[in-house]
PDB file of N, CA and C in Angstrom:
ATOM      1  N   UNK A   1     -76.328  97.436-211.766  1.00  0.00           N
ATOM      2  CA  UNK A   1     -77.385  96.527-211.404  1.00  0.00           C
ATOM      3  C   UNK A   1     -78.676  96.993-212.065  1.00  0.00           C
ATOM      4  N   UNK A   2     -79.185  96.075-212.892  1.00  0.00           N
ATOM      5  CA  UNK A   2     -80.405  96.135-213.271  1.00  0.00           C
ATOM      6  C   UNK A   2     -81.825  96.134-212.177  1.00  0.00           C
ATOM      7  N   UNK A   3     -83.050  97.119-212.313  1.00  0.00           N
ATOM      8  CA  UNK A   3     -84.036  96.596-211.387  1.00  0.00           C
ATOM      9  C   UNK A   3     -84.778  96.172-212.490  1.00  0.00           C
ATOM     10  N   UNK A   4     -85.997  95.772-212.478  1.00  0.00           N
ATOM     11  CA  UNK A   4     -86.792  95.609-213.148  1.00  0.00           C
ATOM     12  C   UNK A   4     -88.041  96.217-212.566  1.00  0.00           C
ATOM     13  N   UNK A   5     -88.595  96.657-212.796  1.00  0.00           N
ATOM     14  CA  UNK A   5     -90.415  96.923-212.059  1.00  0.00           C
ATOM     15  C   UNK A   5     -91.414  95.500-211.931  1.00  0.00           C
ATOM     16  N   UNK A   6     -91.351  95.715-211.165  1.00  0.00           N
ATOM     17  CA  UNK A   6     -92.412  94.622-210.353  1.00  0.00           C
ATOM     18  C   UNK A   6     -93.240  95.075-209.860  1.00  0.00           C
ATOM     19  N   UNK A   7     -94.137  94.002-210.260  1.00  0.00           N
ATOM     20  CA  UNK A   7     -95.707  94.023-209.749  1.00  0.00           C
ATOM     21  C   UNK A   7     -96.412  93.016-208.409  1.00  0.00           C
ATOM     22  N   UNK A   8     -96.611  94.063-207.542  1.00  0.00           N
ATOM     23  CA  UNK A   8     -97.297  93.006-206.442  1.00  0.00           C
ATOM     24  C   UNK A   8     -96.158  93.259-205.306  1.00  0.00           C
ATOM     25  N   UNK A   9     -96.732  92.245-204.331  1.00  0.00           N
ATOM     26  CA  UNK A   9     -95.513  92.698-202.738  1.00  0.00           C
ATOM     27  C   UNK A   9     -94.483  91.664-203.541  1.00  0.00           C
ATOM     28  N   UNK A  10     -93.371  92.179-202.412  1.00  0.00           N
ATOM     29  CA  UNK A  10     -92.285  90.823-203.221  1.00  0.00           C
ATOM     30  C   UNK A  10     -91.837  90.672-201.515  1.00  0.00           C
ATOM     31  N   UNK A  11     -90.963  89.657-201.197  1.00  0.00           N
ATOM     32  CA  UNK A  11     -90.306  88.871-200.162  1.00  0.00           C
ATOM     33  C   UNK A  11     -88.857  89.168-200.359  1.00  0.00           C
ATOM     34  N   UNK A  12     -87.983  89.922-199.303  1.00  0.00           N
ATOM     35  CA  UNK A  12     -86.612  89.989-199.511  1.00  0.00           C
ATOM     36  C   UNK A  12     -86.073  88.647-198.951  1.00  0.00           C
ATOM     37  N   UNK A  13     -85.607  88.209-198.594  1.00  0.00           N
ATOM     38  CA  UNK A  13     -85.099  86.561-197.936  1.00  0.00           C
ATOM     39  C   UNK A  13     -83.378  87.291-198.290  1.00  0.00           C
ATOM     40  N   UNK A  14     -82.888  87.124-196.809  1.00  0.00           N
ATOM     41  CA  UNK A  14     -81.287  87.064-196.663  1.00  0.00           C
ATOM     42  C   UNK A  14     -81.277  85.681-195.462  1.00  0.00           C
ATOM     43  N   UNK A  15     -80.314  85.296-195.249  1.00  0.00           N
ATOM     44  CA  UNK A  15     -79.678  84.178-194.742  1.00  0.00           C
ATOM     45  C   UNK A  15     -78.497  84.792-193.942  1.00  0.00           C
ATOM     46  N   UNK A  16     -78.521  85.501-193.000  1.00  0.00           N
ATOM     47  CA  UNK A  16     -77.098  85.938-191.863  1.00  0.00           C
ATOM     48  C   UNK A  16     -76.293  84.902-190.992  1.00  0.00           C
ATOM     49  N   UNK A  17     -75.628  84.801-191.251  1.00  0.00           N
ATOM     50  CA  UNK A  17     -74.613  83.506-190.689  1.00  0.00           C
ATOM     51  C   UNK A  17     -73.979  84.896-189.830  1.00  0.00           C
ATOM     52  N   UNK A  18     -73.793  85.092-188.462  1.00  0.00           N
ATOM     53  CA  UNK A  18     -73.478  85.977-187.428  1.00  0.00           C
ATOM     54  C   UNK A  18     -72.079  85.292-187.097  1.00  0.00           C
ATOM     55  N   UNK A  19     -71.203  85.738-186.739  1.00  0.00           N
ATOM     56  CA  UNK A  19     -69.896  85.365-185.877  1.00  0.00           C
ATOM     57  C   UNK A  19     -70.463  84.931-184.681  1.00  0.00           C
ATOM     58  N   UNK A  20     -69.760  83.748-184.128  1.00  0.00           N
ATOM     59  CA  UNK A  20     -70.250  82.990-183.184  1.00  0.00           C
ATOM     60  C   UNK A  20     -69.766  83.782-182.318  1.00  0.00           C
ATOM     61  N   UNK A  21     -70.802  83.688-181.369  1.00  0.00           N
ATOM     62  CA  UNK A  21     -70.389  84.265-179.737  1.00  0.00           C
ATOM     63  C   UNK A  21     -71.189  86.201-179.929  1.00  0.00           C
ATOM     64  N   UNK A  22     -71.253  86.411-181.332  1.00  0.00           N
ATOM     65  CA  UNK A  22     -71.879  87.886-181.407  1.00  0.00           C
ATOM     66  C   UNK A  22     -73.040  87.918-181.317  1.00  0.00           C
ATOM     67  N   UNK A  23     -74.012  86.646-181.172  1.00  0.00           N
ATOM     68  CA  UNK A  23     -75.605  87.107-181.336  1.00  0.00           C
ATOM     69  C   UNK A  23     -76.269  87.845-180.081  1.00  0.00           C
ATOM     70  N   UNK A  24     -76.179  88.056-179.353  1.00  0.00           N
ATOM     71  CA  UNK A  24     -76.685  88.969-178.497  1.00  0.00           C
ATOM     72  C   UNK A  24     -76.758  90.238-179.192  1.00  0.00           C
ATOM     73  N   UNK A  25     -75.112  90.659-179.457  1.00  0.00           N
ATOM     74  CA  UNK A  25     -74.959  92.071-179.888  1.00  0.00           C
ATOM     75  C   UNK A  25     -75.674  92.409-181.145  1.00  0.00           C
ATOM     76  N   UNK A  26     -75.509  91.176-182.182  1.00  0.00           N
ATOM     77  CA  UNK A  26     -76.120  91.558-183.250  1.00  0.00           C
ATOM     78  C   UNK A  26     -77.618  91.911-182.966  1.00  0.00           C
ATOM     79  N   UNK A  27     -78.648  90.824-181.867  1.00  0.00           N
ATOM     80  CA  UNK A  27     -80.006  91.512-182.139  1.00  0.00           C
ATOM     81  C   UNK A  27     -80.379  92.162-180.822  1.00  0.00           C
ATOM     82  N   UNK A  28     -79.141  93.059-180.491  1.00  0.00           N
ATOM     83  CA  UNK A  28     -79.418  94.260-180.302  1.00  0.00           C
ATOM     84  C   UNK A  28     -79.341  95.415-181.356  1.00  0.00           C
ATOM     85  N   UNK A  29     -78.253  94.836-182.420  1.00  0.00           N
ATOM     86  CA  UNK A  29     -78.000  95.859-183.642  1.00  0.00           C
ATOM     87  C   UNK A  29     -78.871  96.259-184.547  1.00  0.00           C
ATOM     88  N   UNK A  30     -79.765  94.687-184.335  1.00  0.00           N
ATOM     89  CA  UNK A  30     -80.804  95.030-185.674  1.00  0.00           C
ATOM     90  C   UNK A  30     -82.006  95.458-185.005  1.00  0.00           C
ATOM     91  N   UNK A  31     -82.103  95.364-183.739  1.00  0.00           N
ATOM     92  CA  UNK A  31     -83.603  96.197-182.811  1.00  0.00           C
ATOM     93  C   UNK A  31     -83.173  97.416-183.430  1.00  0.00           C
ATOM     94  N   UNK A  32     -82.152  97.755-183.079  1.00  0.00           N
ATOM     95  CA  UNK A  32     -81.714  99.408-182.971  1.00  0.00           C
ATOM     96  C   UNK A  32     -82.089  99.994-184.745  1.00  0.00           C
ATOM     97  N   UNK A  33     -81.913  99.001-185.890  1.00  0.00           N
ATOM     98  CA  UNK A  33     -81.758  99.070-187.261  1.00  0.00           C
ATOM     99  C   UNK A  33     -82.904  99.252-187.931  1.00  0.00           C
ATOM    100  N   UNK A  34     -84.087  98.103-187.246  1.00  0.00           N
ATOM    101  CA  UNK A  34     -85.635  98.114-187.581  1.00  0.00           C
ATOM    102  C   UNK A  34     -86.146  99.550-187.921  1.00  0.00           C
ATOM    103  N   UNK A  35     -86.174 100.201-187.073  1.00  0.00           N
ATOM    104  CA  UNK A  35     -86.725 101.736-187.638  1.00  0.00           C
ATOM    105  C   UNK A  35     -85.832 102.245-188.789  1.00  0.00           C
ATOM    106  N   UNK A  36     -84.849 101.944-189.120  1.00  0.00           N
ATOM    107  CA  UNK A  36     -84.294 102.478-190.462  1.00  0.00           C
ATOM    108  C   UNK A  36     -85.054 102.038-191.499  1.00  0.00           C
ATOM    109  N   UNK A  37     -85.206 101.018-191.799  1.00  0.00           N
ATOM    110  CA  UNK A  37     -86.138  99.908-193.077  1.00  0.00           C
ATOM    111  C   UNK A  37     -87.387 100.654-192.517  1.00  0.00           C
ATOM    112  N   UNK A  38     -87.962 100.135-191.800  1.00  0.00           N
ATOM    113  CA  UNK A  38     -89.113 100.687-191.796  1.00  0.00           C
ATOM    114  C   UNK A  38     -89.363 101.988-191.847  1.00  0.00           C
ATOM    115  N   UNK A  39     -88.695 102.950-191.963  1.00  0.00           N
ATOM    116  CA  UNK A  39     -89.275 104.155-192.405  1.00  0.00           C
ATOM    117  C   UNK A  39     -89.329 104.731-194.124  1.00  0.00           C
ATOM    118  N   UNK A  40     -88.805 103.468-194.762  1.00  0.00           N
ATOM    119  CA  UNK A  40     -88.458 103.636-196.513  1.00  0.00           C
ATOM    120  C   UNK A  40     -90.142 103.267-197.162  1.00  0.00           C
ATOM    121  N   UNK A  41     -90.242 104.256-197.720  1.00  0.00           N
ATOM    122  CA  UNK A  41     -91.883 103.886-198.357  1.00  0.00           C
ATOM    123  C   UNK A  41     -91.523 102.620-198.992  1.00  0.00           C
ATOM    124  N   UNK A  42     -93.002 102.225-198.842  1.00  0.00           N
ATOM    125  CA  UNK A  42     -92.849 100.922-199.968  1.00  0.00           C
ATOM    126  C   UNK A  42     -92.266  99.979-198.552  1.00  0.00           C
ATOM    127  N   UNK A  43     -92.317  99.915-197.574  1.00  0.00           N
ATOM    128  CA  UNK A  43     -91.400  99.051-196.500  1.00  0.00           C
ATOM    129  C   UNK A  43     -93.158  98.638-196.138  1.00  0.00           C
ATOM    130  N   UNK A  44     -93.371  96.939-196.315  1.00  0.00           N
ATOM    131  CA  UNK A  44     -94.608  96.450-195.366  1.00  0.00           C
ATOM    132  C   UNK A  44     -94.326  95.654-194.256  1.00  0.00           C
ATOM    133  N   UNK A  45     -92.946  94.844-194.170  1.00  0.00           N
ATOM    134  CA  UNK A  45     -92.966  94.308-192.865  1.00  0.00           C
ATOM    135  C   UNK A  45     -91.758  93.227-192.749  1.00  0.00           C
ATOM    136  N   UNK A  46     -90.846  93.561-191.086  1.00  0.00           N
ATOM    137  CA  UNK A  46     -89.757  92.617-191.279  1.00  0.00           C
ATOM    138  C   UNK A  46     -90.326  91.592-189.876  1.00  0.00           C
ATOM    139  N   UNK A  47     -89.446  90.472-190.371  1.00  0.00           N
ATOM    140  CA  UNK A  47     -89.151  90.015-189.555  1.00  0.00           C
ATOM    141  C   UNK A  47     -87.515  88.588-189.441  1.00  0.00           C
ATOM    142  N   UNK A  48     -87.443  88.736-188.036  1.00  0.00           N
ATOM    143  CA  UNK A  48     -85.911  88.473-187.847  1.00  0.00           C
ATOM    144  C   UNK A  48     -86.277  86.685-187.223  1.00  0.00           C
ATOM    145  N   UNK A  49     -86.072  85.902-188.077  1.00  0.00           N
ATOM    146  CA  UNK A  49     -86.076  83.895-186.823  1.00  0.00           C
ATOM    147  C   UNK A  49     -84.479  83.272-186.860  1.00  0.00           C
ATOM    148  N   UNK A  50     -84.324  83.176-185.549  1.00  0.00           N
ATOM    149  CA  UNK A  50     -83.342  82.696-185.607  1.00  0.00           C
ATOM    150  C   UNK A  50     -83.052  80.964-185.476  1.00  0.00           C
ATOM    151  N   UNK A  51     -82.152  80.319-185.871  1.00  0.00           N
ATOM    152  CA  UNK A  51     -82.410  78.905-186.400  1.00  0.00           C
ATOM    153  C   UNK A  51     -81.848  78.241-185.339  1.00  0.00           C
ATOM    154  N   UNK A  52     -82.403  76.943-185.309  1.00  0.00           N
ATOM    155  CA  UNK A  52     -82.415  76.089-184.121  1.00  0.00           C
ATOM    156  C   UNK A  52     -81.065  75.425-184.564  1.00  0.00           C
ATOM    157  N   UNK A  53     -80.959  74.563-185.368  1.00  0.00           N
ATOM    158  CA  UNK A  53     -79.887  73.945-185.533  1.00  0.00           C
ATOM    159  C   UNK A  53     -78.479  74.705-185.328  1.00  0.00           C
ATOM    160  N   UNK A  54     -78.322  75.519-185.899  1.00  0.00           N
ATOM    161  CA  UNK A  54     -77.808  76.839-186.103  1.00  0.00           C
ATOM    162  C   UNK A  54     -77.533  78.266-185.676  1.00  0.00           C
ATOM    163  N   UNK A  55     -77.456  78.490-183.592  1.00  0.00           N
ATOM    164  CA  UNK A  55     -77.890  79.333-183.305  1.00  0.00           C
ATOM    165  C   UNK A  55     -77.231  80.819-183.859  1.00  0.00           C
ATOM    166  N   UNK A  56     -76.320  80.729-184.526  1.00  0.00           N
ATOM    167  CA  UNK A  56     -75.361  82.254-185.372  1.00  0.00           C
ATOM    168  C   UNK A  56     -76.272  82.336-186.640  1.00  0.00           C
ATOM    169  N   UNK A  57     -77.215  81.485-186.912  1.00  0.00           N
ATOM    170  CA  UNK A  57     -77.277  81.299-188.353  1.00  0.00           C
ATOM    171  C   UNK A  57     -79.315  82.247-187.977  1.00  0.00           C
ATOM    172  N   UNK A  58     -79.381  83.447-188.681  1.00  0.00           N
ATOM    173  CA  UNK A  58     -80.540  83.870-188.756  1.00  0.00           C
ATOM    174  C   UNK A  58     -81.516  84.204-189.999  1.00  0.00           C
ATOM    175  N   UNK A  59     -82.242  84.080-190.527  1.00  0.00           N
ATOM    176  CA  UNK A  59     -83.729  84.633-191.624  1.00  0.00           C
ATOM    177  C   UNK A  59     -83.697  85.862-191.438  1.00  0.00           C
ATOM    178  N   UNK A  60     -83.551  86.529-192.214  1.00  0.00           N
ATOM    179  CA  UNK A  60     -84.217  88.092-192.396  1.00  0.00           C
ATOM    180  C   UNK A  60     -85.474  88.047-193.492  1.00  0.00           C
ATOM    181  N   UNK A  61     -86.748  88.597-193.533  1.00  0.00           N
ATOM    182  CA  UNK A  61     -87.476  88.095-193.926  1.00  0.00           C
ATOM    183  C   UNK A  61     -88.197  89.722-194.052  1.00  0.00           C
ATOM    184  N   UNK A  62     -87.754  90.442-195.107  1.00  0.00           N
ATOM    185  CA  UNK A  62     -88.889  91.735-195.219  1.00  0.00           C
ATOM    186  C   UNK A  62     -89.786  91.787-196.528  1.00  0.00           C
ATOM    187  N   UNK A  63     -91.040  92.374-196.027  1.00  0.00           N
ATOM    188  CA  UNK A  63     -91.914  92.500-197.332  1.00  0.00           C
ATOM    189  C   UNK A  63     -91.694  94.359-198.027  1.00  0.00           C
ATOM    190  N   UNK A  64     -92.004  93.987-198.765  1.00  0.00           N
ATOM    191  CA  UNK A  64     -91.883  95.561-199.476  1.00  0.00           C
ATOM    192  C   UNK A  64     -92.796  95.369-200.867  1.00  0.00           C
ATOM    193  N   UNK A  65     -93.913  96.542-200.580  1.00  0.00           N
ATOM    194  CA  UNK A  65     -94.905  96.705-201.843  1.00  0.00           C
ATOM    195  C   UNK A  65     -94.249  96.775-203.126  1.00  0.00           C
ATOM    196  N   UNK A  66     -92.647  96.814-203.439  1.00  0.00           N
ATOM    197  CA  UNK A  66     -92.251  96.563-204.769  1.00  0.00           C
ATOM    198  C   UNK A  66     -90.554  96.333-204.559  1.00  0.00           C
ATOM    199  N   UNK A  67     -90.009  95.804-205.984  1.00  0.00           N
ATOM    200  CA  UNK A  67     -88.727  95.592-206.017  1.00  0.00           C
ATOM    201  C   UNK A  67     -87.995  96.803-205.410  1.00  0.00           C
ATOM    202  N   UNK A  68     -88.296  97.532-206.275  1.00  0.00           N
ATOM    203  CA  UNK A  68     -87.964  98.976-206.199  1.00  0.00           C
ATOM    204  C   UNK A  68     -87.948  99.907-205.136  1.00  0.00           C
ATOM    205  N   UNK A  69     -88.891  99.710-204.155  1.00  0.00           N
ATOM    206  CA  UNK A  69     -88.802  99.791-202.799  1.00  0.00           C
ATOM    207  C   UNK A  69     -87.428  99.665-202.019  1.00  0.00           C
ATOM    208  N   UNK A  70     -87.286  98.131-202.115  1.00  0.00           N
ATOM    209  CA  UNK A  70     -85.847  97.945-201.404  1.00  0.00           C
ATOM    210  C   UNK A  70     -84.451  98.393-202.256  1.00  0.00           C
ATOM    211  N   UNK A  71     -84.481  97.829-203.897  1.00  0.00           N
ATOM    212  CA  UNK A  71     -83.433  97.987-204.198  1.00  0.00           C
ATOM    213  C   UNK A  71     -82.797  99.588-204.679  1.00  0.00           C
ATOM    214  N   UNK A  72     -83.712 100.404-204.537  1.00  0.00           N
ATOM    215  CA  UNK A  72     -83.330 101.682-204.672  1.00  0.00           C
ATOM    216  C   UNK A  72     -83.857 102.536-203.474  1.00  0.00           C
ATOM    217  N   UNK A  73     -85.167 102.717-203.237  1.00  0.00           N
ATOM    218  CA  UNK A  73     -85.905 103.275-201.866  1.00  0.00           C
ATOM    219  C   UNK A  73     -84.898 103.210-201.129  1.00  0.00           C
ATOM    220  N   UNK A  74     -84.659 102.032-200.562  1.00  0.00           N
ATOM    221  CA  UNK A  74     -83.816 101.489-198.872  1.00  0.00           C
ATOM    222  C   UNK A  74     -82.247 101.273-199.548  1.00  0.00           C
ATOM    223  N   UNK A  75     -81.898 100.793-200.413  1.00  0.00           N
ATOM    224  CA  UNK A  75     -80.212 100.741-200.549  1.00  0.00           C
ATOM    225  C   UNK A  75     -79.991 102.204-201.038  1.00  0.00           C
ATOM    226  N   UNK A  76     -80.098 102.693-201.765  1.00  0.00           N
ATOM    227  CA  UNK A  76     -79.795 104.023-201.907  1.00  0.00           C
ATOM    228  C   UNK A  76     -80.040 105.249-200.855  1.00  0.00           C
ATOM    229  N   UNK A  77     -80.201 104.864-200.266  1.00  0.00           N
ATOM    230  CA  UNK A  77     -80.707 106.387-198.802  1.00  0.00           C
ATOM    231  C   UNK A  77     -79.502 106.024-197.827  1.00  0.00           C
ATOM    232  N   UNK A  78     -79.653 107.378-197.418  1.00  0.00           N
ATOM    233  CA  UNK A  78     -78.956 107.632-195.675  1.00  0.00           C
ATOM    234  C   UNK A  78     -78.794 106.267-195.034  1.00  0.00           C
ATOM    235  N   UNK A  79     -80.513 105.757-194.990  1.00  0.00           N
ATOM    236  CA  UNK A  79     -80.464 105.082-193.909  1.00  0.00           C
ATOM    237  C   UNK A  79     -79.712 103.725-193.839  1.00  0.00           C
ATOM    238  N   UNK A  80     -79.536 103.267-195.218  1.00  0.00           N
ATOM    239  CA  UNK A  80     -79.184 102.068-195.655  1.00  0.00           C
ATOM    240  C   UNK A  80     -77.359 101.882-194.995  1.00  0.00           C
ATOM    241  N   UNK A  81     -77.077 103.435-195.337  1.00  0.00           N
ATOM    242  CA  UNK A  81     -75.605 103.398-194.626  1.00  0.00           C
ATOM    243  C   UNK A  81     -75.475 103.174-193.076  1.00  0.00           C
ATOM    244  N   UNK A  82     -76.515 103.576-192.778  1.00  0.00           N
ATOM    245  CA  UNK A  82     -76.664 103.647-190.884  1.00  0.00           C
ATOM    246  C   UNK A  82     -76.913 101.852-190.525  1.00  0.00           C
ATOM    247  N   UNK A  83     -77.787 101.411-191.567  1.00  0.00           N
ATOM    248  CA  UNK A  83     -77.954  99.867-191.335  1.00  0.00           C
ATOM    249  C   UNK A  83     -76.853  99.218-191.593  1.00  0.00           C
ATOM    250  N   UNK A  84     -76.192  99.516-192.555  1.00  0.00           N
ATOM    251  CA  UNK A  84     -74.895  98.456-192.620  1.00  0.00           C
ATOM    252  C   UNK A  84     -73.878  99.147-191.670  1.00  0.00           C
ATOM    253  N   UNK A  85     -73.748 100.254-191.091  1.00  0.00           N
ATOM    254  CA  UNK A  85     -72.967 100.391-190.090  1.00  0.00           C
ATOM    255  C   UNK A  85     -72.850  99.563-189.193  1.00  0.00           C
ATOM    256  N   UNK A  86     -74.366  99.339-188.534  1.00  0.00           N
ATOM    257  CA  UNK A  86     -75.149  99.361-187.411  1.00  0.00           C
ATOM    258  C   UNK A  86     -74.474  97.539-187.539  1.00  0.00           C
ATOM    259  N   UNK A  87     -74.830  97.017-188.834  1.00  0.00           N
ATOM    260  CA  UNK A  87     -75.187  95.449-188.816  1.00  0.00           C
ATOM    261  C   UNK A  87     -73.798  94.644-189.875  1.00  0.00           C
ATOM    262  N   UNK A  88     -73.763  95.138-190.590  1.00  0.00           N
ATOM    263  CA  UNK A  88     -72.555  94.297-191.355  1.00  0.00           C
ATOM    264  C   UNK A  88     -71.381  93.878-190.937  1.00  0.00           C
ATOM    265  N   UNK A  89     -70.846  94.590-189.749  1.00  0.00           N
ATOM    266  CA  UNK A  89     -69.481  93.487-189.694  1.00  0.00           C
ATOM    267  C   UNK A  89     -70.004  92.572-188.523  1.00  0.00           C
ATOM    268  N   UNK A  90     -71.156  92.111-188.332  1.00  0.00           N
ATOM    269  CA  UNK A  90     -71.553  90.783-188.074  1.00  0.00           C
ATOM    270  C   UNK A  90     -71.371  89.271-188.624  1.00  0.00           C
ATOM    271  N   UNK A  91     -71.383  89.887-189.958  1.00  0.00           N
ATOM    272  CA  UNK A  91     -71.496  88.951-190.862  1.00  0.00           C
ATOM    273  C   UNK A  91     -70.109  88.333-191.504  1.00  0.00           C
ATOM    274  N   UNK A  92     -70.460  86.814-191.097  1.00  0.00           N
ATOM    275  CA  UNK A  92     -69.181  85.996-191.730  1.00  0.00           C
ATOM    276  C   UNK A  92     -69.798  84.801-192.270  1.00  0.00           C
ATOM    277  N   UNK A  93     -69.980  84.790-194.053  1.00  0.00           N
ATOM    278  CA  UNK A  93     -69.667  85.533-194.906  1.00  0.00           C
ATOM    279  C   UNK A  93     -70.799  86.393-194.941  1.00  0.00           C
ATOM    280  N   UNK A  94     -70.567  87.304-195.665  1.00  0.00           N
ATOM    281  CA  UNK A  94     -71.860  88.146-196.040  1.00  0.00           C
ATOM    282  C   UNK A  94     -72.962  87.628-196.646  1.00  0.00           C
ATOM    283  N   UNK A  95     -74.065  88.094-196.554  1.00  0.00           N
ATOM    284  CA  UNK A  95     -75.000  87.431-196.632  1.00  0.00           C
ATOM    285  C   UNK A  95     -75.687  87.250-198.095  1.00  0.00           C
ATOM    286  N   UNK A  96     -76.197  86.671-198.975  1.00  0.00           N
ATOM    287  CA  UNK A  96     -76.508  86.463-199.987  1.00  0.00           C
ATOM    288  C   UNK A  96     -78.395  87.030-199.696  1.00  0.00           C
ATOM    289  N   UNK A  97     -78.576  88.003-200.664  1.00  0.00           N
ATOM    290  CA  UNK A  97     -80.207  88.281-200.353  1.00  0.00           C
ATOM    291  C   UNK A  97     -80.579  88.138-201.567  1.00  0.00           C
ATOM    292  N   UNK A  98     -81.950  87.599-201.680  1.00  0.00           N
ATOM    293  CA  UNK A  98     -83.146  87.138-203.161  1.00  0.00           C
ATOM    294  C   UNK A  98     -84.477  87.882-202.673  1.00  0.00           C
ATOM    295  N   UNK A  99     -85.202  87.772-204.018  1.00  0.00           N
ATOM    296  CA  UNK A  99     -86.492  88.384-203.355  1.00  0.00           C
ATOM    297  C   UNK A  99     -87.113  87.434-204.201  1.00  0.00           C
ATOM    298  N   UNK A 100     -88.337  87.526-203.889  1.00  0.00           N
ATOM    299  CA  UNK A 100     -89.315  86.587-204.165  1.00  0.00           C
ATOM    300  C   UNK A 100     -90.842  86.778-204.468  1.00  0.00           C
ATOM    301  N   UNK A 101     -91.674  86.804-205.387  1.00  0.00           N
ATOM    302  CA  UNK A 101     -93.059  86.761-205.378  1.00  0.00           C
ATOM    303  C   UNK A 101     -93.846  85.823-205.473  1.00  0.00           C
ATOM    304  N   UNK A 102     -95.434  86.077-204.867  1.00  0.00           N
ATOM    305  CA  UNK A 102     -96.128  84.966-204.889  1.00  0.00           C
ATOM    306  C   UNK A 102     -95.885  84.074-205.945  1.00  0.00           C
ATOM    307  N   UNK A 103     -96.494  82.889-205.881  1.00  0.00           N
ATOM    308  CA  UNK A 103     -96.595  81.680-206.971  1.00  0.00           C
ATOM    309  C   UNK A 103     -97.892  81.501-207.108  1.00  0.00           C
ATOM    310  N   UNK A 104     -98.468  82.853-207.918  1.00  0.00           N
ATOM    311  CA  UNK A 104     -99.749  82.561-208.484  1.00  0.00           C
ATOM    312  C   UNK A 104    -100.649  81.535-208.718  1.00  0.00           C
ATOM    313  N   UNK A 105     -99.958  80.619-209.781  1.00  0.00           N
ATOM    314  CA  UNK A 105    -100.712  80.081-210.334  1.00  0.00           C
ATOM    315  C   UNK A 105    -100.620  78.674-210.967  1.00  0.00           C
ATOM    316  N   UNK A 106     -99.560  78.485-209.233  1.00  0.00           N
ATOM    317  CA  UNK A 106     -99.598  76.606-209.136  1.00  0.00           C
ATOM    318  C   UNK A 106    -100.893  75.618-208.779  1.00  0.00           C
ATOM    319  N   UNK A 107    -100.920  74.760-209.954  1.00  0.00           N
ATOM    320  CA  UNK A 107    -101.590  73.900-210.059  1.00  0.00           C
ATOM    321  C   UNK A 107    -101.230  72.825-209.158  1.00  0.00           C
ATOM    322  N   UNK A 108    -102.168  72.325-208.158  1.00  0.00           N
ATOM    323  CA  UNK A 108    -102.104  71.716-206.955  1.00  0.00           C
ATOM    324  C   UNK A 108    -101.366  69.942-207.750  1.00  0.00           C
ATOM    325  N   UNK A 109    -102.207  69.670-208.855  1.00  0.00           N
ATOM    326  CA  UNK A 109    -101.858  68.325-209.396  1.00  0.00           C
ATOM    327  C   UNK A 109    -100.154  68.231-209.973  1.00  0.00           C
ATOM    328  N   UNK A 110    -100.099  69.170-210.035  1.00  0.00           N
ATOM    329  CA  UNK A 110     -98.548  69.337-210.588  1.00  0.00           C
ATOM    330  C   UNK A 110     -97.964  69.067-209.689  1.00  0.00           C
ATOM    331  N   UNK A 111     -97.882  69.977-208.584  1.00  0.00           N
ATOM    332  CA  UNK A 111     -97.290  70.142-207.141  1.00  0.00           C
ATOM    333  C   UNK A 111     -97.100  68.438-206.437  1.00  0.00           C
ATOM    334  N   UNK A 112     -98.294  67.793-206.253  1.00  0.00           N
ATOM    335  CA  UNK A 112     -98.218  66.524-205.994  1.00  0.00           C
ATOM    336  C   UNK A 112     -97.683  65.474-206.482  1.00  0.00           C
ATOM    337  N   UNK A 113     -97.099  65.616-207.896  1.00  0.00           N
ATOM    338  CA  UNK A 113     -96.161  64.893-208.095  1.00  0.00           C
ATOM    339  C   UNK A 113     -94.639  65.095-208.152  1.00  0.00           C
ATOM    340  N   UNK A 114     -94.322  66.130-207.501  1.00  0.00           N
ATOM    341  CA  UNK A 114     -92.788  66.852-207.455  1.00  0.00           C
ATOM    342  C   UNK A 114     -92.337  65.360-206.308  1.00  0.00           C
TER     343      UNK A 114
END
């Protein structure tokens, strides 16, 4: 896997589709998990919404001051193993994660005609 260096905060975005009937347990799994991520430098802030239509179906939503942060900082450490202990066989299917940075330097007139 390639990283690239990035500049600026970036947005992790995963999509957890939970086994039905497990969500309790799961966000007890990921209370218990939060202090793992958050102790990886470069970690600025998670948060967990879970979907209305959809109650198995949850947002994971963390910021991190760089790519590099998450994809080596936090997947490569200890802790990353303790999190997928803690949280992965929740997941049916596994979850697909992107990251994301601001959109600088959209022009509002553009935007209005999408």
């Amino acid at each position: 896997m390639i990283v690239e260096q990035s500049v600026g905060p970036v947005l992790e975005v995963a999509r957890l589709d939970v086994r039905p009937g497990q969500e309790a347990a799961f966000e007890r799994a990921i209370s218990a998990a939060r202090p793992l991520i958050a102790a990886t430098p470069g970690f600025v802030s998670i948060e967990i919404r879970r979907c209305f239509e959809t109650p198995s179906r949850y947002l994971l939503l963390v910021a991190w001051e760089r790519l590099e942060d998450h994809m080596i900082g936090f997947r490569q450490s200890d802790r990353y193993a303790e999190w997928k202990a803690l949280l992965h066989h929740f997941y049916d299917p596994f979850p697909v994660v992107e990251h994301y940075a601001a959109a600088q330097d959209l022009d509002a007139g553009d935007s209005a005609r999408m």
